[in-house]
Structures are given as C-alpha cells and as structure tokens.
N, C-alpha and C. Protein backbone atom coordinates (compact mmCIF):
# COMPACT_ATOMS: atom_id res chain seq x y z
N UNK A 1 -88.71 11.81 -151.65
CA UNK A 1 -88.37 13.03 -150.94
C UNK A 1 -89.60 13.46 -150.13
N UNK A 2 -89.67 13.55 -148.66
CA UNK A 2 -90.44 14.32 -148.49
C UNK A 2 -90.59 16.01 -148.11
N UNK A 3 -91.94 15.76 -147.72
CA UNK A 3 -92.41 17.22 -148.58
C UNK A 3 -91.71 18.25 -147.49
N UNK A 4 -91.44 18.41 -146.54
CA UNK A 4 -90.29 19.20 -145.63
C UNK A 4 -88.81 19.31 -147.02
N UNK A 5 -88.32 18.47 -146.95
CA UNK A 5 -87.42 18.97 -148.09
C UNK A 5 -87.87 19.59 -149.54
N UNK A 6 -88.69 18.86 -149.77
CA UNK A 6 -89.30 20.06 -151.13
C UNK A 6 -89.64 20.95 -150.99
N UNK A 7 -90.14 21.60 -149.68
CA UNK A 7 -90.54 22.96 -149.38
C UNK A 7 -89.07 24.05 -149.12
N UNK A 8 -88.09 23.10 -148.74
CA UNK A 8 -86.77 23.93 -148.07
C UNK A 8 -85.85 24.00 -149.61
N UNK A 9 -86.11 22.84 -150.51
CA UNK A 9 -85.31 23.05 -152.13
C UNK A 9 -85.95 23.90 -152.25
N UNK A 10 -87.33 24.03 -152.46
CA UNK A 10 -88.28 25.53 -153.15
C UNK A 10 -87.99 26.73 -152.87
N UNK A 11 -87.32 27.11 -151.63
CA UNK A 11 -87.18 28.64 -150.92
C UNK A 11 -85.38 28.17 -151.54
N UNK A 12 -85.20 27.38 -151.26
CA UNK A 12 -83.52 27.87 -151.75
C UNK A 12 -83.68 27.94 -153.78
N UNK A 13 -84.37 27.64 -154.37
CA UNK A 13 -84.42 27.43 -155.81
C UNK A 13 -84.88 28.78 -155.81
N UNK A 14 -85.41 29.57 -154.83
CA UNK A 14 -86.26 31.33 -154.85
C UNK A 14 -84.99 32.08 -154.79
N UNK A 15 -84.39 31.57 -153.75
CA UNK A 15 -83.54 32.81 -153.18
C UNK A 15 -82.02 32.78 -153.25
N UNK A 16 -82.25 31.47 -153.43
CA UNK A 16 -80.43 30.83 -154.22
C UNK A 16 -79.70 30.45 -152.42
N UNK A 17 -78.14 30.27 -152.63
CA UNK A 17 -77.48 29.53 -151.70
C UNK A 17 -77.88 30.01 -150.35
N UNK A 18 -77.65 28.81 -149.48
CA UNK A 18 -78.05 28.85 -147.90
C UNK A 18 -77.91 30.10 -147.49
N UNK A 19 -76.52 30.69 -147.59
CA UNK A 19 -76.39 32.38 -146.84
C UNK A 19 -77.43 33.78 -147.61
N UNK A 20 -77.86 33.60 -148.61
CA UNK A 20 -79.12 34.21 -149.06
C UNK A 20 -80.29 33.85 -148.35
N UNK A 21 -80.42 32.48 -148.48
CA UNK A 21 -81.62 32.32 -147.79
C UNK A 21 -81.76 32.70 -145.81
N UNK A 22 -80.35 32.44 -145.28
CA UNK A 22 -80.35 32.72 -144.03
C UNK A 22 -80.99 34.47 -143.86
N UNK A 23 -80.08 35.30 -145.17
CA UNK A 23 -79.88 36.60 -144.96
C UNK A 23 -81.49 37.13 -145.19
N UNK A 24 -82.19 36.42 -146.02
CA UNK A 24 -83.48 36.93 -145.95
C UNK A 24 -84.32 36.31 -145.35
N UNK A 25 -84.23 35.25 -144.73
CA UNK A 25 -85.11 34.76 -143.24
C UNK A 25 -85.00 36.20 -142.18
N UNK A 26 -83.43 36.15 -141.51
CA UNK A 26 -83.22 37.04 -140.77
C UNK A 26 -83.35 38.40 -140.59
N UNK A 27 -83.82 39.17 -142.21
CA UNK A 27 -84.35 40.42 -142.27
C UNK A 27 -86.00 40.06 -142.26
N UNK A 28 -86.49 39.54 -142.65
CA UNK A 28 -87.90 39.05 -142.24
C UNK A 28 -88.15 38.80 -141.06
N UNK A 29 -87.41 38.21 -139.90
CA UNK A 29 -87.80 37.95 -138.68
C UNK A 29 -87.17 39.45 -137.80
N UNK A 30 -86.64 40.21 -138.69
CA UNK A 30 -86.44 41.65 -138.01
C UNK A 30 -87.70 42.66 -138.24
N UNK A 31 -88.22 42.20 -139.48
CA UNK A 31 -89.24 43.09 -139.38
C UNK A 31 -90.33 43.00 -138.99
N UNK A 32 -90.36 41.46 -138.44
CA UNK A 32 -91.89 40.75 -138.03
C UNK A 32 -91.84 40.92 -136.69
N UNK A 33 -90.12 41.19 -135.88
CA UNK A 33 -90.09 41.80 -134.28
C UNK A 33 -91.10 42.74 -133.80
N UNK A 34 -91.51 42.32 -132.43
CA UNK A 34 -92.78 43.58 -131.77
C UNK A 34 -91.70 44.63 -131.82
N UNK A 35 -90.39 44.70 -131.53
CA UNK A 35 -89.91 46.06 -131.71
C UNK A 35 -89.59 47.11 -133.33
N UNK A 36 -90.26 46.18 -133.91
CA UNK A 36 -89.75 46.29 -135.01
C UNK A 36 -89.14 47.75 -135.85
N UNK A 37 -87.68 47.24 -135.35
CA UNK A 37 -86.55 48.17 -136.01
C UNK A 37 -86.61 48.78 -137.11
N UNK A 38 -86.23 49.83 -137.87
CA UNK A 38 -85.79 50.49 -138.85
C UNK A 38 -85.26 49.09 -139.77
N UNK A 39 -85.97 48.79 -140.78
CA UNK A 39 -85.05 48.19 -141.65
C UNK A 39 -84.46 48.95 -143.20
N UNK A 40 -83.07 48.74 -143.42
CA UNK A 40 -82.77 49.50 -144.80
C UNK A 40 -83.53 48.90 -145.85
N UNK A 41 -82.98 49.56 -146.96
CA UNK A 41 -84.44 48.98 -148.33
C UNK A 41 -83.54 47.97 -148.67
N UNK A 42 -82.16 47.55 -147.91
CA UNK A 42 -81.81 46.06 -148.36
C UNK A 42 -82.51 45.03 -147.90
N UNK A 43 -82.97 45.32 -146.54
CA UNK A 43 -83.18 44.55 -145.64
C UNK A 43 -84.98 44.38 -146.18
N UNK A 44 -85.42 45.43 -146.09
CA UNK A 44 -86.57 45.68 -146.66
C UNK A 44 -87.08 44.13 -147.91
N UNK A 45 -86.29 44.51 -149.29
CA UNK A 45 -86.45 43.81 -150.04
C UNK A 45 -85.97 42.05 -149.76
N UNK A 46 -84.89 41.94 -149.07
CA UNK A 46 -85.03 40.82 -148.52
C UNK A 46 -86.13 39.86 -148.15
N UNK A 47 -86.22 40.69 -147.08
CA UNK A 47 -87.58 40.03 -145.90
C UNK A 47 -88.77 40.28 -146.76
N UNK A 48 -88.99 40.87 -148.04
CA UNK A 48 -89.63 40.69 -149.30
C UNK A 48 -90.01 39.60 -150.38
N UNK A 49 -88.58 39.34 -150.29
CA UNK A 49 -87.91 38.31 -150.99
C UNK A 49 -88.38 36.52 -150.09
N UNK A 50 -88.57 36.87 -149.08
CA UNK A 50 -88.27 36.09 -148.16
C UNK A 50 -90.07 35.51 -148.19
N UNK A 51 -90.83 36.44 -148.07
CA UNK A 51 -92.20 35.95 -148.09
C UNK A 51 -92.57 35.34 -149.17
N UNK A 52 -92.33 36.25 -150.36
CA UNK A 52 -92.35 35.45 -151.83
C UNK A 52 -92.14 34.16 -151.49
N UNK A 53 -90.98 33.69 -151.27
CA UNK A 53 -90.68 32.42 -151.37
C UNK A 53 -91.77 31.42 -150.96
N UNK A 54 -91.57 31.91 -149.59
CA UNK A 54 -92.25 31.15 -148.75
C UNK A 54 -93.69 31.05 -149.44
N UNK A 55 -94.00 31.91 -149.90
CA UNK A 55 -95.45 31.70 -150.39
C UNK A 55 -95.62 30.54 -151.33
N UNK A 56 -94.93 30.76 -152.55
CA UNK A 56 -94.75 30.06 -153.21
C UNK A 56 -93.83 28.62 -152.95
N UNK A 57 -92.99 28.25 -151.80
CA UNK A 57 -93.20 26.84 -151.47
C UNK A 57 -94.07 26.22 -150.98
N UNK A 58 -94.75 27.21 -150.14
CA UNK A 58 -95.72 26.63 -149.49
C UNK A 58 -97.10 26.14 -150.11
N UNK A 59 -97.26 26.82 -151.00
CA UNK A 59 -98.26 26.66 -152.11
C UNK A 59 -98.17 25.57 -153.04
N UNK A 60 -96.71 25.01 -153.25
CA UNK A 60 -96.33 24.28 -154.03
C UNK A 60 -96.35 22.40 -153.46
N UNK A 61 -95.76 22.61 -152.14
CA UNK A 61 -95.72 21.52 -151.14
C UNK A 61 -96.83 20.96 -150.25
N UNK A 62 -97.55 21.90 -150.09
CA UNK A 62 -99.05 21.78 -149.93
C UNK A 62 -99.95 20.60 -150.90
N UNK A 63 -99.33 21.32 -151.86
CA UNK A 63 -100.08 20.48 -152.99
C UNK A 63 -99.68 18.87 -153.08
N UNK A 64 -98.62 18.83 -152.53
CA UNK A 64 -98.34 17.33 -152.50
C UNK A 64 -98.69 16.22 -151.21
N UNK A 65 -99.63 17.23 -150.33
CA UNK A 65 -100.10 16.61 -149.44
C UNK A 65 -101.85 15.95 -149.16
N UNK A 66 -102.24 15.07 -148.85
CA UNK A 66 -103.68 14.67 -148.69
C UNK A 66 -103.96 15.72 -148.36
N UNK A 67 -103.74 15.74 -146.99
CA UNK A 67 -104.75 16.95 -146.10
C UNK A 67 -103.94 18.17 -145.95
N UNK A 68 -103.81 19.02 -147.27
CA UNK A 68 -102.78 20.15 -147.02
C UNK A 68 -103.55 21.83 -146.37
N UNK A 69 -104.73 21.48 -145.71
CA UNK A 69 -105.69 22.44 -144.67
C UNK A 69 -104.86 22.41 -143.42
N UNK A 70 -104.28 21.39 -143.07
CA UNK A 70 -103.86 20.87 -141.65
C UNK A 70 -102.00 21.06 -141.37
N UNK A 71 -101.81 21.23 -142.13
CA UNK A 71 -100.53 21.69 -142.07
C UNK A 71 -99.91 23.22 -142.47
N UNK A 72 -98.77 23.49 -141.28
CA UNK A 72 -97.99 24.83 -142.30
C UNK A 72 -96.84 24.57 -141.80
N UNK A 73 -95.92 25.27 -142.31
CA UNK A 73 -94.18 25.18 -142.96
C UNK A 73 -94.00 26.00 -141.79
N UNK A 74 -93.29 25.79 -141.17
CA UNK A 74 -91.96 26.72 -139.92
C UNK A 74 -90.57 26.79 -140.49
N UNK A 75 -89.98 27.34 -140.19
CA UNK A 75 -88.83 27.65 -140.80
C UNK A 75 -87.69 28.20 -139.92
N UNK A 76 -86.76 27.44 -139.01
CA UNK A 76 -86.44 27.55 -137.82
C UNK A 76 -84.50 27.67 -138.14
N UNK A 77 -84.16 28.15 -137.77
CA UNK A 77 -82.03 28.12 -137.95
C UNK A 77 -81.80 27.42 -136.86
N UNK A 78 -81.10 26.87 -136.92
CA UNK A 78 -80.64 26.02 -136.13
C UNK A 78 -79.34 26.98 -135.27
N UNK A 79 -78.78 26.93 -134.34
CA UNK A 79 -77.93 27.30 -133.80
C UNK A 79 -76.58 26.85 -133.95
C-alpha cells in the first residue's frame, strides 16, 4: 500500500465514512476562506475534527517515508 492511501485510510479511520470525511474537509476549507464566513459550532467542530485527523495521518504516514521533511499530504475532492 502506498503511503497516499494510508494517509487517506487514516483520516477516514478518524472521521468514519467518505460523507463525514467530505463534510469535515468542506467546513474546514470554509473556515480557512479569506472571506471567512460565520461558521455554526457544527461546522466549527467539524473543520476541528478535520485538522485532528489530518494531523494525526500525517504524522503517522510520514513516518513511513525515507525523507518524510520533503513531503506534505493535499487533500483535494474531486469533482
């Protein structure tokens, strides 16, 4: 497996099925907007939820790399 998929199992093993994980990407990239909107404390804890993860895959998948200084995780939806 590589480590792109172990990083994307890790945030879904955080945040559980794809539409969770979409729903707290997408409140995270609302609050990281230069306009950045009013978010509710759902949305709030989400995009909360959402860094956690990420922290912790990234921390995790890193580790399985030689040179893990030189790399970072994007995290993109596809259309």
């Amino acid at each position: 497996m590589v480590v792109r998929q172990v990083f994307l199992r890790l945030i879904e093993e955080a945040l559980g099925p794809p539409e969770r994980v979409v729903t707290c990407f997408r409140a995270w990239s609302k609050e990281m907007a230069p306009e950045n909107e009013s978010l509710s404390d759902r949305e709030l804890a989400d995009a909360r939820a959402w860094r956690h993860s990420c922290e912790l895959a990234t921390e995790k998948a890193k580790a399985m790399l030689s040179s893990p200084r030189t790399v970072e995780f994007v995290f993109e939806l596809a259309c």
